[in-house]
Protein backbone atom coordinates (compact mmCIF):
# COMPACT_ATOMS: atom_id res chain seq x y z
CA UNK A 1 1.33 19.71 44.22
CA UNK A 2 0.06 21.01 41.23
CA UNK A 3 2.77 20.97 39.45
CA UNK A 4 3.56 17.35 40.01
CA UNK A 5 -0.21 16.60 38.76
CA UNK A 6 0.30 18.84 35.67
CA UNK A 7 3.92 17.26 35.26
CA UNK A 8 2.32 14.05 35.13
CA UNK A 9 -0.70 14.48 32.76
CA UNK A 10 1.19 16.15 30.52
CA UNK A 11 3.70 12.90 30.67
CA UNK A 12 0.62 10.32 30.21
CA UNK A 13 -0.62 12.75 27.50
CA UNK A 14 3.21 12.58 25.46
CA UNK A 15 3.11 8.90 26.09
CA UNK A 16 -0.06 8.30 25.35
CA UNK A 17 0.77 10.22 21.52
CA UNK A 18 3.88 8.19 21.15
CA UNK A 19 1.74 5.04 21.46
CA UNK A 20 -1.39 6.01 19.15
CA UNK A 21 -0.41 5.27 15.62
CA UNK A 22 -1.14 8.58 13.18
CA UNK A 23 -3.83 7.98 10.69
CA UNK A 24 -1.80 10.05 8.09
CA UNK A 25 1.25 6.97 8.40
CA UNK A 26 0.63 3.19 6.97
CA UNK A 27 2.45 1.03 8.69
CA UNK A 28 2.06 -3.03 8.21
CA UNK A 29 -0.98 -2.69 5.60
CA UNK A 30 -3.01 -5.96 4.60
CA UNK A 31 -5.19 -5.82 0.90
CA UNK A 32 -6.14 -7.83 -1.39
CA UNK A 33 -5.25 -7.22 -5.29
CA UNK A 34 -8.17 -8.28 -7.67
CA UNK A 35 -7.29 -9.11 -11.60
CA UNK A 36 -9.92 -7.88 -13.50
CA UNK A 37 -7.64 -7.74 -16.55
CA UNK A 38 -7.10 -10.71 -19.36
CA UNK A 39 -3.57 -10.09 -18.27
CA UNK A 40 -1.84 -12.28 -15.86
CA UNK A 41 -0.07 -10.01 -13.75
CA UNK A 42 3.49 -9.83 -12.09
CA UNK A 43 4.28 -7.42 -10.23
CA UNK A 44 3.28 -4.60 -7.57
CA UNK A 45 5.69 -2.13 -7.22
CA UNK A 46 5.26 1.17 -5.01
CA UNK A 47 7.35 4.78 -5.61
CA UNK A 48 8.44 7.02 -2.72
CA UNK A 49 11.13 10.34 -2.96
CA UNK A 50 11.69 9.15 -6.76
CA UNK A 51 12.03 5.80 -6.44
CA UNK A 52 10.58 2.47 -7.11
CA UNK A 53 10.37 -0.54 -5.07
CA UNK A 54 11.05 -4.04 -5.86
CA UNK A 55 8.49 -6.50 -6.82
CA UNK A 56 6.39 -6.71 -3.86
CA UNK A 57 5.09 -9.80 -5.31
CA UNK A 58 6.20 -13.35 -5.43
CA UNK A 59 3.93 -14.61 -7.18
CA UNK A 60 1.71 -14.20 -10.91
CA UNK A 61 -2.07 -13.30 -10.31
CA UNK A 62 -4.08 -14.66 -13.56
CA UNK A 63 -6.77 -13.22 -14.76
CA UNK A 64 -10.07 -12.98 -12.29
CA UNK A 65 -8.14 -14.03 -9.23
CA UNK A 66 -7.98 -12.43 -6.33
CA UNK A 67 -4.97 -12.23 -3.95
CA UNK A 68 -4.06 -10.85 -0.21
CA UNK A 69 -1.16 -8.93 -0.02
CA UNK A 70 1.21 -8.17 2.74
CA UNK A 71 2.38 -4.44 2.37
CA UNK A 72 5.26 -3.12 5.04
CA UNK A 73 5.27 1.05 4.50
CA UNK A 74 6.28 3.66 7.08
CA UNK A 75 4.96 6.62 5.58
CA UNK A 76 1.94 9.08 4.28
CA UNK A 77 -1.11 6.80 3.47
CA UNK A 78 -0.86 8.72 0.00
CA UNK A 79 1.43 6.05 -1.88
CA UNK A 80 2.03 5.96 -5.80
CA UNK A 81 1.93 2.19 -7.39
CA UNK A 82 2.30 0.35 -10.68
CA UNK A 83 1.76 -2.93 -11.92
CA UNK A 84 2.93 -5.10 -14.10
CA UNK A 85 2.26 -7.72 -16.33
CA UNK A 86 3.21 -10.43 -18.84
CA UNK A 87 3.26 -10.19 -22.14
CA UNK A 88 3.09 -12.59 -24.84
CA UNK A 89 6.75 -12.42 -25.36
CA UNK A 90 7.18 -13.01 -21.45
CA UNK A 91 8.87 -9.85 -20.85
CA UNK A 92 6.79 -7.56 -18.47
CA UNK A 93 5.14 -4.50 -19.15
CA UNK A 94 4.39 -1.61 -16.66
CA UNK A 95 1.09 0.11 -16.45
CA UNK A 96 0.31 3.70 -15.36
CA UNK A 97 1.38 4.81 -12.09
CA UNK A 98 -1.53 5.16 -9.70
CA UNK A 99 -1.44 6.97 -6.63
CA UNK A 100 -4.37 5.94 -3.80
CA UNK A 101 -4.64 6.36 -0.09
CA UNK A 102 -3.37 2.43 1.25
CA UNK A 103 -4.56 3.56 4.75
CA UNK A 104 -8.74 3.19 3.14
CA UNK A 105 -7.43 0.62 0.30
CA UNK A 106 -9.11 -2.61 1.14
CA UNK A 107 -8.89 -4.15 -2.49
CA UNK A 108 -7.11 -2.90 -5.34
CA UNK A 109 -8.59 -3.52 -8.75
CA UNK A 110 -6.80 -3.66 -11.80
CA UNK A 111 -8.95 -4.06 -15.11
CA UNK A 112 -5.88 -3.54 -17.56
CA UNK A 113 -6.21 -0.27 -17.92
CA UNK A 114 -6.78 1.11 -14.91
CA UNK A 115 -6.21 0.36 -10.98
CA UNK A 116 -9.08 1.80 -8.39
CA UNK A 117 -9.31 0.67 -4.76
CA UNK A 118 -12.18 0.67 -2.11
């Protein structure tokens, strides 16, 4: 009988893992990206094992506005970013690659020089 109850905890236990979502994985992350910059930006773009995502943007973000983004990731909450933005010539130019923790990132602030989150 015992082993049947130990059997069984240890299954609800395993299940109950499998269910729980790990704090050290993002998974379908919701932000908002704040334009603190004179720039009107372009482009969001995140890096994992060497390589960089598309445009995770569809749309431009001018100057102080503000913006919810949508962000799918199945990974470490550790994630490296860049942004980009227009310049006068209408080509786009890519800042400095940031790395943050999207799991605590509630907005993302870019000021043209630099991108912090809280």
């Amino acid at each position: 009988m015992r082993g049947i109850i130990l059997t069984s905890v240890l299954a609800v236990a395993m299940t109950a893992t499998a269910i729980v979502p790990s704090a050290a994985f993002a998974a379908g992350m919701n932000f908002k990206i704040q334009n603190d910059s004179d720039y009107i930006i372009d482009g969001f773009h995140t890096g994992e094992g060497g390589e960089w995502s598309a445009n995770w943007m569809d749309f431009k973000l001018n100057a102080g506005e503000t913006a919810d983004m949508a962000f799918n990731h199945d990974g470490a909450c550790d994630i490296s970013f860049y942004v980009t933005w227009e310049a006068e010539d209408g080509s786009s130019v890519k800042g400095d690659e940031t790395t943050i923790n999207i799991c605590e990132a509630n907005t993302i602030y870019f000021d043209g020089v630099n991108a912090t989150y809280d």
